[in-house]
PDB file of N, CA and C in Angstrom:
ATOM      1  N   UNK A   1     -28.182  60.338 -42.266  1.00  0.00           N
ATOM      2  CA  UNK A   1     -27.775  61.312 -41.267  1.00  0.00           C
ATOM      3  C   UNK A   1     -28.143  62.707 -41.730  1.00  0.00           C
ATOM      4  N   UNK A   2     -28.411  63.896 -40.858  1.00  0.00           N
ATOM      5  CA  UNK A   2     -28.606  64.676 -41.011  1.00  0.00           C
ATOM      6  C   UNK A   2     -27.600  65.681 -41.305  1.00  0.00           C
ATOM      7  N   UNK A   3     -27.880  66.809 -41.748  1.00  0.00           N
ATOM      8  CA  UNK A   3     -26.473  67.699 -42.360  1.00  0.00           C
ATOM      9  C   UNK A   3     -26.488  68.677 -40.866  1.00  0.00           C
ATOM     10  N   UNK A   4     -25.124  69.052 -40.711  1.00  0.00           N
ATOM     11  CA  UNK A   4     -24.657  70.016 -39.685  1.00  0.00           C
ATOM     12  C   UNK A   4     -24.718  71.088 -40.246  1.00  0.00           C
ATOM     13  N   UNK A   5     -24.922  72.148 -39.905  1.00  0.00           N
ATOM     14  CA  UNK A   5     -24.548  73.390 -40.347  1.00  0.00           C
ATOM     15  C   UNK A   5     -23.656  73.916 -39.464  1.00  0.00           C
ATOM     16  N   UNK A   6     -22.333  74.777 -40.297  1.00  0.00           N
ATOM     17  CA  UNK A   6     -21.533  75.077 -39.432  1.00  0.00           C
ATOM     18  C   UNK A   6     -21.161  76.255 -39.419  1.00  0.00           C
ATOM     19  N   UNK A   7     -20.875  77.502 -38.338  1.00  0.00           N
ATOM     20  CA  UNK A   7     -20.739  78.680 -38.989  1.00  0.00           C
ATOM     21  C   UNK A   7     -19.249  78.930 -38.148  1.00  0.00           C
ATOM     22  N   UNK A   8     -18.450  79.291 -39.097  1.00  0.00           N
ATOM     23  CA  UNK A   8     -16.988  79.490 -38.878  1.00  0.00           C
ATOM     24  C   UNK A   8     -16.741  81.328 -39.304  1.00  0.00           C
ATOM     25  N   UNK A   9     -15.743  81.686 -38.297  1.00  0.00           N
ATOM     26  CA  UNK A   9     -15.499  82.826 -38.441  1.00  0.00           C
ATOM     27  C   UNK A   9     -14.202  82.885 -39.473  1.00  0.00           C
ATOM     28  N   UNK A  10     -13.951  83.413 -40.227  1.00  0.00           N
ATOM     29  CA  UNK A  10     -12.909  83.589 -41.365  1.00  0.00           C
ATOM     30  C   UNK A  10     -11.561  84.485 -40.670  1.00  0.00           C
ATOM     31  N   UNK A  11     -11.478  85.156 -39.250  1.00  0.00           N
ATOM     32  CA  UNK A  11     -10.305  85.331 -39.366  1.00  0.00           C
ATOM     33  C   UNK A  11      -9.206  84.420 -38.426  1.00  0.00           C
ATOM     34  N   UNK A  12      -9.868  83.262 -37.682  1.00  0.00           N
ATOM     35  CA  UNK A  12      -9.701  82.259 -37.149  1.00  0.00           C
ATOM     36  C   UNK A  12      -8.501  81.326 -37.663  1.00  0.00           C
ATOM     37  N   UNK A  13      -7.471  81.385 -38.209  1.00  0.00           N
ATOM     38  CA  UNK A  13      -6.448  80.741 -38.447  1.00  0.00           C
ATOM     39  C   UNK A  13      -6.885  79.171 -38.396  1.00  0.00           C
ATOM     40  N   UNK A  14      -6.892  78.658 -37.321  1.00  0.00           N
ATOM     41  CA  UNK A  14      -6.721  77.574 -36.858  1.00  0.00           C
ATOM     42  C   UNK A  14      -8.402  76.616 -37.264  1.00  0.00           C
ATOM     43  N   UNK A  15      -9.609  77.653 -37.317  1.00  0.00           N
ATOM     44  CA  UNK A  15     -10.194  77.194 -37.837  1.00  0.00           C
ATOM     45  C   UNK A  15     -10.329  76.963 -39.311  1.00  0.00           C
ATOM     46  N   UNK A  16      -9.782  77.739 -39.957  1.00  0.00           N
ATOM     47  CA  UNK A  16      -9.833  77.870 -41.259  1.00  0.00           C
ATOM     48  C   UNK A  16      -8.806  76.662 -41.753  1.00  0.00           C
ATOM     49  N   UNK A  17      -7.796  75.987 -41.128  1.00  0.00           N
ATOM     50  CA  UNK A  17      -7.206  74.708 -41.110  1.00  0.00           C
ATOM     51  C   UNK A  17      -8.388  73.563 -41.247  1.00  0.00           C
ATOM     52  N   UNK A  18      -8.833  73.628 -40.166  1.00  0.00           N
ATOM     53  CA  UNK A  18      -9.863  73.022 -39.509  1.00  0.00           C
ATOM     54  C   UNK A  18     -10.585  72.400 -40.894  1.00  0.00           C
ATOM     55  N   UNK A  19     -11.164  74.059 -41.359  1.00  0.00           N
ATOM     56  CA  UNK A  19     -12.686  73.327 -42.463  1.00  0.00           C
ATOM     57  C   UNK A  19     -12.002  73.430 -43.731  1.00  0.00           C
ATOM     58  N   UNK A  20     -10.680  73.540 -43.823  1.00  0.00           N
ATOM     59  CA  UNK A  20      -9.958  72.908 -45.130  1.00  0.00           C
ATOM     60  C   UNK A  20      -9.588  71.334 -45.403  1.00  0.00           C
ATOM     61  N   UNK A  21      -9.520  70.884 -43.793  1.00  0.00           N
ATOM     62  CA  UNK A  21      -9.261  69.514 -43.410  1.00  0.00           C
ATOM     63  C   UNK A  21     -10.406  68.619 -43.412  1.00  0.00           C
ATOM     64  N   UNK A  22     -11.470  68.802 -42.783  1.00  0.00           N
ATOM     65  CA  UNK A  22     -12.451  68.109 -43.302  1.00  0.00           C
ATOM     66  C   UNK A  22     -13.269  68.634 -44.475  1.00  0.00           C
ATOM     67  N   UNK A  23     -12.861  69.321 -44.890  1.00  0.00           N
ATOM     68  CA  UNK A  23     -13.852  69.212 -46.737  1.00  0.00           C
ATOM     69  C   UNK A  23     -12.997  68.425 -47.446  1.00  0.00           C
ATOM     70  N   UNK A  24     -11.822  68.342 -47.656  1.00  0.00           N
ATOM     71  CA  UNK A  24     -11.528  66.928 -48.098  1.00  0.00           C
ATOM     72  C   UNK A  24     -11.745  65.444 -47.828  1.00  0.00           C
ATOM     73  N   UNK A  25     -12.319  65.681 -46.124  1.00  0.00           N
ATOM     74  CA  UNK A  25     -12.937  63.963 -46.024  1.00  0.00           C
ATOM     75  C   UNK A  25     -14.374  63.871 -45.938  1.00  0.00           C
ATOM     76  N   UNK A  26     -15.240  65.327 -45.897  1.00  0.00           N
ATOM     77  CA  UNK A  26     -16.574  65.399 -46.193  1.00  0.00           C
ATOM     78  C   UNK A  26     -16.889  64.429 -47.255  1.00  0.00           C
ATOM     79  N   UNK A  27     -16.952  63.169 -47.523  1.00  0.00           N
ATOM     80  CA  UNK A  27     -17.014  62.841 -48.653  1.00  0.00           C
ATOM     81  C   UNK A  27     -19.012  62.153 -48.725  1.00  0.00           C
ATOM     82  N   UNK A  28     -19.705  62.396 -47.195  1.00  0.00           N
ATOM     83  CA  UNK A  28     -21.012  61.735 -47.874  1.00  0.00           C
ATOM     84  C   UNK A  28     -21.839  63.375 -47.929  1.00  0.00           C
ATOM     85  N   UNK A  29     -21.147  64.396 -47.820  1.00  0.00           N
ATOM     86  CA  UNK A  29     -21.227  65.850 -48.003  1.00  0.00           C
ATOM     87  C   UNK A  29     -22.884  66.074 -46.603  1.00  0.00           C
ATOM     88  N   UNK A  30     -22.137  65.831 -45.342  1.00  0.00           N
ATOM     89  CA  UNK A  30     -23.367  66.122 -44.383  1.00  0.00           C
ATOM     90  C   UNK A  30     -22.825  67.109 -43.533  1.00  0.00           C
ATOM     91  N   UNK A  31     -22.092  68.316 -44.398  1.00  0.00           N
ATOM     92  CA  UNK A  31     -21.670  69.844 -43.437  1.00  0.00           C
ATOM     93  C   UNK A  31     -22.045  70.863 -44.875  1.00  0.00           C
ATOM     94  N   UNK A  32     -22.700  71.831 -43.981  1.00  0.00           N
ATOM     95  CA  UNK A  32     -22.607  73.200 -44.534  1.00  0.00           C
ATOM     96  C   UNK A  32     -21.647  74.256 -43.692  1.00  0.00           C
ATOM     97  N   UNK A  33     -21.518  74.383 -44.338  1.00  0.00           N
ATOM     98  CA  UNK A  33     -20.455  75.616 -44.079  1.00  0.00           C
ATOM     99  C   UNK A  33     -20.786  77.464 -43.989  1.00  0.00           C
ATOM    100  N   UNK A  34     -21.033  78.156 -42.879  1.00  0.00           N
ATOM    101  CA  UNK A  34     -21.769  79.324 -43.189  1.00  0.00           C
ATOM    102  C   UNK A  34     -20.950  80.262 -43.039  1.00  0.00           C
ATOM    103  N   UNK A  35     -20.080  81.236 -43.451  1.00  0.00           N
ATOM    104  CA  UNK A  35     -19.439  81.843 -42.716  1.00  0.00           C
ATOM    105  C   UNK A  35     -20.084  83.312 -41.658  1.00  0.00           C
ATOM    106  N   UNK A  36     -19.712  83.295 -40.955  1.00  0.00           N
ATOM    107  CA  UNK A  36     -20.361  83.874 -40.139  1.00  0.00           C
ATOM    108  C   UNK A  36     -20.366  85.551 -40.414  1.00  0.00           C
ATOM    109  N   UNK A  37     -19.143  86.390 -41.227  1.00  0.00           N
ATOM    110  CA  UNK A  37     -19.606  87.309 -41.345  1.00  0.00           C
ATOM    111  C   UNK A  37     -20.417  87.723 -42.287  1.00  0.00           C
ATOM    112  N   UNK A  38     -21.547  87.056 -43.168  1.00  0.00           N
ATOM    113  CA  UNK A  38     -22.592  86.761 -44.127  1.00  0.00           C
ATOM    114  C   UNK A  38     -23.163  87.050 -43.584  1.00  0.00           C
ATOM    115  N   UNK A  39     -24.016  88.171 -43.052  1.00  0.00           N
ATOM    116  CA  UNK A  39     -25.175  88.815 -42.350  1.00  0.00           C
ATOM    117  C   UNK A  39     -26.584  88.425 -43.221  1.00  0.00           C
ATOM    118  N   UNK A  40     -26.438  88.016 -44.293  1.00  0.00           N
ATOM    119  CA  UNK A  40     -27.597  87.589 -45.140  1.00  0.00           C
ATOM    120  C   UNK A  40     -28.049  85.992 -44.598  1.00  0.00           C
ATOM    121  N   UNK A  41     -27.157  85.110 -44.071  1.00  0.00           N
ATOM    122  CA  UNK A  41     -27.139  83.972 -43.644  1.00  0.00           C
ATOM    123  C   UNK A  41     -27.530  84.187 -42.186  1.00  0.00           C
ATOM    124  N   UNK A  42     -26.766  84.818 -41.535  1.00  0.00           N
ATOM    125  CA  UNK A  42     -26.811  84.902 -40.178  1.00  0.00           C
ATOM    126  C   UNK A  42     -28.577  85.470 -39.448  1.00  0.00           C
ATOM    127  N   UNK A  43     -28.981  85.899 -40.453  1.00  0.00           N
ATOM    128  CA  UNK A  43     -30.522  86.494 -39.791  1.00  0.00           C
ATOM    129  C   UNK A  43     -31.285  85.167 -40.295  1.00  0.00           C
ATOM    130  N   UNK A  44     -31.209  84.335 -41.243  1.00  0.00           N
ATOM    131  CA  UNK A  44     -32.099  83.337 -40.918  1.00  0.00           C
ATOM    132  C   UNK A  44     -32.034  82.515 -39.735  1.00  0.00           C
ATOM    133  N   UNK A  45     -30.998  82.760 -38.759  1.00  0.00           N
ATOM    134  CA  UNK A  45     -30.941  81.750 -38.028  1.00  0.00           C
ATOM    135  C   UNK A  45     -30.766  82.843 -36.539  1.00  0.00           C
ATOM    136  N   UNK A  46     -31.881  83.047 -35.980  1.00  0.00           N
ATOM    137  CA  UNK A  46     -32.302  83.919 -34.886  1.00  0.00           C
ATOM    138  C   UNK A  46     -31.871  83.572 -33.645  1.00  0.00           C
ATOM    139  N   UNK A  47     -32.059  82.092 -32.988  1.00  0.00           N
ATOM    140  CA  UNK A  47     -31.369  82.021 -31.953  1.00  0.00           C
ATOM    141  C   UNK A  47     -29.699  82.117 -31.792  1.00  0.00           C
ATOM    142  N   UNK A  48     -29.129  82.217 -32.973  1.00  0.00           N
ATOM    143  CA  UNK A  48     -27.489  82.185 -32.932  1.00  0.00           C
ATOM    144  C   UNK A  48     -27.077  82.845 -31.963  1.00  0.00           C
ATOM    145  N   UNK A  49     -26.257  82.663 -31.126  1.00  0.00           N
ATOM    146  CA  UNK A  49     -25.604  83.236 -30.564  1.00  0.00           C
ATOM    147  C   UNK A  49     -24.355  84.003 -30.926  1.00  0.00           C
ATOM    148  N   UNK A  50     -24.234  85.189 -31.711  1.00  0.00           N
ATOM    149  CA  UNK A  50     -23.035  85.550 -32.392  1.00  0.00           C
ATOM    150  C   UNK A  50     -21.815  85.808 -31.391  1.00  0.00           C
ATOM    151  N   UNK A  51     -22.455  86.539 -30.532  1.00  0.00           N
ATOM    152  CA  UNK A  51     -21.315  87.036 -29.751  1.00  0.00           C
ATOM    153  C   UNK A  51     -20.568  85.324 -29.160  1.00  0.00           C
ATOM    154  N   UNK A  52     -20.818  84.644 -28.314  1.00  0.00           N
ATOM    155  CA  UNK A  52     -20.285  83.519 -28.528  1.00  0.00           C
ATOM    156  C   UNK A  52     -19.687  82.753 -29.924  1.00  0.00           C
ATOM    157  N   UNK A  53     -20.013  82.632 -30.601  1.00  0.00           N
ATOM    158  CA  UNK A  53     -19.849  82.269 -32.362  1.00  0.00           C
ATOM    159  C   UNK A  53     -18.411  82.604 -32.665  1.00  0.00           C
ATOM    160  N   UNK A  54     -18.097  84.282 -32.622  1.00  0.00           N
ATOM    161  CA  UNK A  54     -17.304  84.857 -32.672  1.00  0.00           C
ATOM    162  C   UNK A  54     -16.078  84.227 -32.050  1.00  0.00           C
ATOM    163  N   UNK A  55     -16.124  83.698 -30.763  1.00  0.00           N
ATOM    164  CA  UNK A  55     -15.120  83.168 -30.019  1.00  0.00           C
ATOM    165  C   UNK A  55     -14.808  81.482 -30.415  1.00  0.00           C
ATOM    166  N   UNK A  56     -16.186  80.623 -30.646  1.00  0.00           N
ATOM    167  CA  UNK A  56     -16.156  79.530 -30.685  1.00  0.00           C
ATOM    168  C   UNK A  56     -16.552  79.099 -32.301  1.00  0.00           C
ATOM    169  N   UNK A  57     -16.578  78.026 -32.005  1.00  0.00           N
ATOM    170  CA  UNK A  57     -17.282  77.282 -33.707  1.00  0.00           C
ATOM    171  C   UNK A  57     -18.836  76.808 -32.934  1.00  0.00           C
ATOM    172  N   UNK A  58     -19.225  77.585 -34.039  1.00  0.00           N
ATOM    173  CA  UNK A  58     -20.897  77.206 -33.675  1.00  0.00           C
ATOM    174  C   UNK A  58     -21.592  76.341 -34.619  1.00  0.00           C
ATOM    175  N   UNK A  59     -22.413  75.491 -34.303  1.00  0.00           N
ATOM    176  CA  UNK A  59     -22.921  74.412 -35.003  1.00  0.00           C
ATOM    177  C   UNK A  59     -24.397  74.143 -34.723  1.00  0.00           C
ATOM    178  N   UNK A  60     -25.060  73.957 -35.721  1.00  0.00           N
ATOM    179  CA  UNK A  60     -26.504  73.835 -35.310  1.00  0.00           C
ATOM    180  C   UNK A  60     -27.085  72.202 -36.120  1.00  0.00           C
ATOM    181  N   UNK A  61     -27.765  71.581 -34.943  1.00  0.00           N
ATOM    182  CA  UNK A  61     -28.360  70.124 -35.420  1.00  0.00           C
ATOM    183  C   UNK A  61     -29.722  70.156 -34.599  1.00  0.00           C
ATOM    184  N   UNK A  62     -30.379  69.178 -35.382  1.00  0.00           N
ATOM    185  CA  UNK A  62     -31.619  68.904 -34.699  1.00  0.00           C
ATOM    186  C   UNK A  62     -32.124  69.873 -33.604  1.00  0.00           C
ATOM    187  N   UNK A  63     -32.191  71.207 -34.602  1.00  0.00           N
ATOM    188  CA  UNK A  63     -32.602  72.492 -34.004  1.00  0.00           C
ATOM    189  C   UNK A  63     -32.505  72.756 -32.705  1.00  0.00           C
ATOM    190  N   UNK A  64     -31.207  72.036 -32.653  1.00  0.00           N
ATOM    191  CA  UNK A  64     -30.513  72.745 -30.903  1.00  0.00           C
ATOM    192  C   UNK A  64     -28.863  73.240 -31.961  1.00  0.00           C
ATOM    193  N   UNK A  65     -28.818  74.062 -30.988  1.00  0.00           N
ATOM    194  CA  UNK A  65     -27.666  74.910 -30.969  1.00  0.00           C
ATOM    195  C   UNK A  65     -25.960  74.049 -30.230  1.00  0.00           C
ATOM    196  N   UNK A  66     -24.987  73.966 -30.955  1.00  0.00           N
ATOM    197  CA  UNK A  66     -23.910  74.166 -30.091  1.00  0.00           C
ATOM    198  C   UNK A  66     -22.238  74.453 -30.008  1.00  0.00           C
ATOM    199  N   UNK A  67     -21.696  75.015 -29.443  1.00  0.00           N
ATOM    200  CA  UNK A  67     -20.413  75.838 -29.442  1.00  0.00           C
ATOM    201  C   UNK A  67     -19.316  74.739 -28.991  1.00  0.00           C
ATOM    202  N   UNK A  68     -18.517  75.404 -29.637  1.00  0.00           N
ATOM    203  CA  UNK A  68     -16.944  74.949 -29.037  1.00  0.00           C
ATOM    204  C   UNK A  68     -16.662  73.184 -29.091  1.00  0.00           C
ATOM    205  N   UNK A  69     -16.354  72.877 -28.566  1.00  0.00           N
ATOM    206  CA  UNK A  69     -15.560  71.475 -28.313  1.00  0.00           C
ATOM    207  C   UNK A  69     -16.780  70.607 -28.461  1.00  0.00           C
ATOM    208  N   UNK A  70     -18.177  71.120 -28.390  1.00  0.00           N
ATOM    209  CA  UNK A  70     -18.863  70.300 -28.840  1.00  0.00           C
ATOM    210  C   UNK A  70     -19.644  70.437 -30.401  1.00  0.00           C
ATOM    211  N   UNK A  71     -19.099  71.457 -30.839  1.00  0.00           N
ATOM    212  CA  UNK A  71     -19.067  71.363 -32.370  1.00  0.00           C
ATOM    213  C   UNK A  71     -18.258  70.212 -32.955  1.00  0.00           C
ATOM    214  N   UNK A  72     -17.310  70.556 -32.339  1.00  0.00           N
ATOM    215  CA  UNK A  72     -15.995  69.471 -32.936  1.00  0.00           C
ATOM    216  C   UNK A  72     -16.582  68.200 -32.491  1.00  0.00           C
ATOM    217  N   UNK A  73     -16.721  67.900 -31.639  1.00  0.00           N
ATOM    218  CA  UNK A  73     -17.245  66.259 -31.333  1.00  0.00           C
ATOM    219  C   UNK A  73     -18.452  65.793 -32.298  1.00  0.00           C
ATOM    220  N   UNK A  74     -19.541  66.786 -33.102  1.00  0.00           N
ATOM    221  CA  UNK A  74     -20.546  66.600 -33.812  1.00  0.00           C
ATOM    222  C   UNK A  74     -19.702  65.880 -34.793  1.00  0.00           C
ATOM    223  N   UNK A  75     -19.038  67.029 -35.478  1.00  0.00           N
ATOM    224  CA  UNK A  75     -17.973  66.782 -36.450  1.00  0.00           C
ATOM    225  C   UNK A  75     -17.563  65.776 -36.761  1.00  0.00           C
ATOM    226  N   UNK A  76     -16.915  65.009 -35.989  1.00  0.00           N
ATOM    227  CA  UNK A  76     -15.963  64.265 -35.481  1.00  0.00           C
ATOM    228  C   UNK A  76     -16.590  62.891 -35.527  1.00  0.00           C
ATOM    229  N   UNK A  77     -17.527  63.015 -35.176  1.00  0.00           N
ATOM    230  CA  UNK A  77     -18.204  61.542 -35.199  1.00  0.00           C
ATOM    231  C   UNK A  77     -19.034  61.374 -36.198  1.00  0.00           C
ATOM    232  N   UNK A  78     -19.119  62.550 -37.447  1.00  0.00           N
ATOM    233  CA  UNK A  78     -20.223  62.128 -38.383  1.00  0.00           C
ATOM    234  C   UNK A  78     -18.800  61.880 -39.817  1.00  0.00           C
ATOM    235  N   UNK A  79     -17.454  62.035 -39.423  1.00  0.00           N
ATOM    236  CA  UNK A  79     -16.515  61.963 -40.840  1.00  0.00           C
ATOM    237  C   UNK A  79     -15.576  61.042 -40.370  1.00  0.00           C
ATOM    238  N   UNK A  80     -15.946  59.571 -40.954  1.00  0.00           N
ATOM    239  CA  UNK A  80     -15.302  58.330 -40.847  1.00  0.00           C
ATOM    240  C   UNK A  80     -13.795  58.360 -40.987  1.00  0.00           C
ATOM    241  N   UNK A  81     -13.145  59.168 -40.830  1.00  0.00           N
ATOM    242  CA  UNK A  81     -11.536  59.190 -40.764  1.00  0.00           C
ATOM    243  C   UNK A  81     -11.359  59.017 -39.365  1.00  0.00           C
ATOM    244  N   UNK A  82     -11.955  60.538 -38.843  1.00  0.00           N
ATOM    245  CA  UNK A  82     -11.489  60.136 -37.479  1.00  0.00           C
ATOM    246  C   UNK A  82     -12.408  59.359 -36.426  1.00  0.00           C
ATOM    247  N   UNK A  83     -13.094  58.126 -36.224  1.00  0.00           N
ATOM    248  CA  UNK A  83     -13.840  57.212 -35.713  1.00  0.00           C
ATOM    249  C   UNK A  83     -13.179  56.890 -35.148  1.00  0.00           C
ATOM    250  N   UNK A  84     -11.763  56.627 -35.132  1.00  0.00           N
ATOM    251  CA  UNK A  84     -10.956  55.951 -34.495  1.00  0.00           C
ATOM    252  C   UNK A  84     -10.302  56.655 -33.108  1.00  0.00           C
ATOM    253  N   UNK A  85     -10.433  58.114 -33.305  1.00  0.00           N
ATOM    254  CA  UNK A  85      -9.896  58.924 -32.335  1.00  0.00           C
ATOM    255  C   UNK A  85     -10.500  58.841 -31.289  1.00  0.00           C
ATOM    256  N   UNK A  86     -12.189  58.965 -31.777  1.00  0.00           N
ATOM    257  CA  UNK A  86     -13.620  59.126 -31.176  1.00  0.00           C
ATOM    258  C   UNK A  86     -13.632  58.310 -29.619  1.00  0.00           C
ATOM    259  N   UNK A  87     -14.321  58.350 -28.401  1.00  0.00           N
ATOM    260  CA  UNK A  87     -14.461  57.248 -27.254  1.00  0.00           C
ATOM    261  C   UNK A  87     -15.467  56.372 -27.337  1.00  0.00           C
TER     262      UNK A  87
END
């Protein structure tokens, strides 16, 4: 499988739960983690959408882009804990 890259905003509470919760079950290690106010990170990756980003969790795979609830579903189906939640 391929690695996700994920760019999370740091003053996000609820996300910052989030990528504390799965880096403990990351265990075949297929997420990066970018934080988004890293402006050194953030210019390699040109189509980002920051201003969206900012609001959502942004995630990039197979050089498509994507936000929100479908970050989480990437997520979600690549860290064998929750498979079971999954449809």
């Amino acid at each position: 499988m391929k690695q996700i890259i994920i760019f999370l905003r740091q003053l996000l509470s609820n996300l910052h739960k989030f990528y504390e919760n799965y880096k403990k079950n990351d265990w075949f290690k297929l997420f990066i983690i970018i934080q988004l106010r890293n402006s050194d990170h953030i210019r390699d990756f040109k189509n980002l959408d920051t201003e969206m980003s900012k609001d959502r969790m942004a995630s990039y795979l197979n050089n498509k882009w994507y936000y929100g609830y479908d970050s989480i579903f990437f997520i979600f189906s690549r860290l064998p804990v929750f498979w079971f939640i999954m449809p």
